[in-house]
Protein backbone atom coordinates (compact mmCIF):
# COMPACT_ATOMS: atom_id res chain seq x y z
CA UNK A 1 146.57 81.79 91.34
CA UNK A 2 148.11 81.83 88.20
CA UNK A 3 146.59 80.51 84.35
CA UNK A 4 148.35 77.34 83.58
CA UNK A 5 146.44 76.09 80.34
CA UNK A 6 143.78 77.25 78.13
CA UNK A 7 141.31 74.27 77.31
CA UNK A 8 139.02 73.48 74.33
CA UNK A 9 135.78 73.43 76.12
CA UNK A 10 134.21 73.31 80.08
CA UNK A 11 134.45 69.23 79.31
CA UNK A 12 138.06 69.20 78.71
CA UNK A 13 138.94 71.46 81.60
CA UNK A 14 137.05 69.54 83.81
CA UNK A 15 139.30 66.42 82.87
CA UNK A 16 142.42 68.23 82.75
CA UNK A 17 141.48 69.56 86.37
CA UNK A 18 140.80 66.10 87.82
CA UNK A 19 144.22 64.92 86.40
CA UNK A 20 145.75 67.71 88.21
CA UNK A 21 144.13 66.97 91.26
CA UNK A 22 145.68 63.44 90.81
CA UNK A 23 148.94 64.84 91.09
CA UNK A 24 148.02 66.37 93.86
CA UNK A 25 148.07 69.96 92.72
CA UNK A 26 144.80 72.19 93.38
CA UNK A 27 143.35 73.41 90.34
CA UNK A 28 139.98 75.77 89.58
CA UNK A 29 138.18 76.59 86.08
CA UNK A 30 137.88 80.24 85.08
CA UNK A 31 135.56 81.13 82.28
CA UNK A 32 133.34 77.85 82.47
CA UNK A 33 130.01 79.13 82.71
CA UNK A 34 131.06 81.63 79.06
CA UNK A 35 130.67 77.94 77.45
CA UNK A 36 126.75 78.46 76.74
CA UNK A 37 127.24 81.92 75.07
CA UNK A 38 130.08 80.46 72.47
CA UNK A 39 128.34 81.14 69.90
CA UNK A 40 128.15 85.18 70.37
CA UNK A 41 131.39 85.93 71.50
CA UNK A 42 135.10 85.72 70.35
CA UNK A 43 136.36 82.09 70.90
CA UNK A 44 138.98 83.19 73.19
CA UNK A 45 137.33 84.57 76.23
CA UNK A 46 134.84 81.54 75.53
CA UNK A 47 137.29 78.77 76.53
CA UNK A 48 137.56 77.69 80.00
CA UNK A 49 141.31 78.26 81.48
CA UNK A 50 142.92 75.49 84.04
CA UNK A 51 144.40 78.48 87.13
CA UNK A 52 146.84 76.65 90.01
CA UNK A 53 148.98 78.29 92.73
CA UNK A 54 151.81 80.15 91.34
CA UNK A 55 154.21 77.40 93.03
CA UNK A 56 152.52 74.21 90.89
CA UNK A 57 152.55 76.28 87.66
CA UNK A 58 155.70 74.31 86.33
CA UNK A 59 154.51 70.73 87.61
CA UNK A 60 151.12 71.67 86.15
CA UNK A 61 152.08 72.26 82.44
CA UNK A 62 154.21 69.51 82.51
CA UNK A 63 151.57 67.30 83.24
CA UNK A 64 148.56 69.22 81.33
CA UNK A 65 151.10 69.09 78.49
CA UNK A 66 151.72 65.27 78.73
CA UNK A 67 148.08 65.10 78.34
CA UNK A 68 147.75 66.66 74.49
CA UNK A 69 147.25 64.30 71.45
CA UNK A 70 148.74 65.86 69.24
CA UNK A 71 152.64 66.11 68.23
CA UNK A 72 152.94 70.33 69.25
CA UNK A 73 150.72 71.68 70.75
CA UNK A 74 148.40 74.52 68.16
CA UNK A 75 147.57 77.20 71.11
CA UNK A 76 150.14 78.97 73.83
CA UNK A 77 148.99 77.56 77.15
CA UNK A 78 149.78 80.80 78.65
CA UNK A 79 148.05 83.23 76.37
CA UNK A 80 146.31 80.99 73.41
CA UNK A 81 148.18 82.25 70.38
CA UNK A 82 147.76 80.34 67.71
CA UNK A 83 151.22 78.53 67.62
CA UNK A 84 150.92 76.54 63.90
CA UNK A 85 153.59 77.26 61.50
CA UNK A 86 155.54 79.10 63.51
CA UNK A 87 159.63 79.26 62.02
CA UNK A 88 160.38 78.84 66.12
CA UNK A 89 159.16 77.37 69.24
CA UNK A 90 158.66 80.16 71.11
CA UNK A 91 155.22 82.08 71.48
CA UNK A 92 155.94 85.65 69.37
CA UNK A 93 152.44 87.08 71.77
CA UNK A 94 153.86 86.54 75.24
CA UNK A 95 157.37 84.93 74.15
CA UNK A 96 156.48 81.60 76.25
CA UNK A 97 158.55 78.43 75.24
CA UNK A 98 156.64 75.38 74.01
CA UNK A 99 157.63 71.88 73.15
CA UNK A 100 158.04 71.11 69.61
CA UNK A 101 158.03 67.46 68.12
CA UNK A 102 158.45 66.50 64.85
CA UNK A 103 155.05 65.33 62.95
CA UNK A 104 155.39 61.47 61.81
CA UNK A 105 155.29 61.25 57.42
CA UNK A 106 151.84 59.38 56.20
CA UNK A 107 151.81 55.93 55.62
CA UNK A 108 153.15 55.15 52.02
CA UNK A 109 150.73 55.50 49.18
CA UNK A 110 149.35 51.75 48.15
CA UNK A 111 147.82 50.15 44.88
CA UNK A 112 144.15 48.75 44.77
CA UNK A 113 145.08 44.88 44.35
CA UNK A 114 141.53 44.63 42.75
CA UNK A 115 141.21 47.52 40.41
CA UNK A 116 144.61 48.68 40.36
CA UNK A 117 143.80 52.22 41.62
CA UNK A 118 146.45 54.19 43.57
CA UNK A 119 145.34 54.82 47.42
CA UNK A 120 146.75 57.48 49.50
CA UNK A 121 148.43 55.53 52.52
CA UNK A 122 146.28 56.86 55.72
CA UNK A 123 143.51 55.26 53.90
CA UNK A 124 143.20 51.25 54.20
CA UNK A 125 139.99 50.37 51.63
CA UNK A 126 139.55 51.57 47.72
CA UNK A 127 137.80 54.50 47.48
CA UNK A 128 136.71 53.17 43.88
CA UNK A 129 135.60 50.03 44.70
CA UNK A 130 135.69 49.16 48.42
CA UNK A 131 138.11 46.62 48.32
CA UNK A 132 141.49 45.57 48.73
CA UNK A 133 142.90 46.77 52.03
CA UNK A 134 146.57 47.71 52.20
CA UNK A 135 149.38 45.67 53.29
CA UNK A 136 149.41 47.74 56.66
């Protein structure tokens, strides 16, 4: 068995294994039980890792991938690098490949229709008075 995807916690491994096993590809958690001791030891070794067969590894991060919420993905599946920033979408730890999508631009800044104060656009109330939501 190979390591196919380094999770947050034992909570999101667990979900990301049952999705696998969906698909029909066999899946086990390594490093679950390490959850408890988080606290004392490096964050790394302390996340639980999604392991398949060697022969699902491909099918497996395609799917596990399709699962993140956010635009590109912040850690290496293969070796948990932090991945933020980087000039090119390749992994400079292990040199593994990795999606990269461009981020969608905030929402337009908008004006306070009741006290005329300017609102940065992810927000959709005043922060000065409470009112006037934005023409959203």
């Amino acid at each position: 068995m190979v390591r196919a995807y380094l999770a947050r916690d034992a909570a999101h491994a667990r979900m990301l294994m049952m999705i696998l096993e969906q698909h029909g590809i066999r899946a086990s958690i390594v490093g679950e039980a390490l959850q408890s001791a988080i606290g004392g030891l490096p964050a790394f070794p302390s996340l639980a890792e999604i392991w398949v067969e060697e022969a699902d590894l491909e099918a497996a991060r395609r799917i596990l991938v399709g699962t993140e919420k956010t635009p590109s993905p912040t850690r290496c599946a293969t070796c948990g690098y932090n991945l933020r920033g980087l000039p090119e979408p390749r992994c400079p730890e292990c040199g593994e490949p990795f999606p990269r999508v461009e981020e969608t631009p905030p929402p337009p800044s908008w004006q306070c229709p009741t006290c005329g104060e300017i609102i940065e656009g992810h927000f959709t109330a005043c922060w000065r008075c409470a009112g006037g939501e934005a023409d959203l």
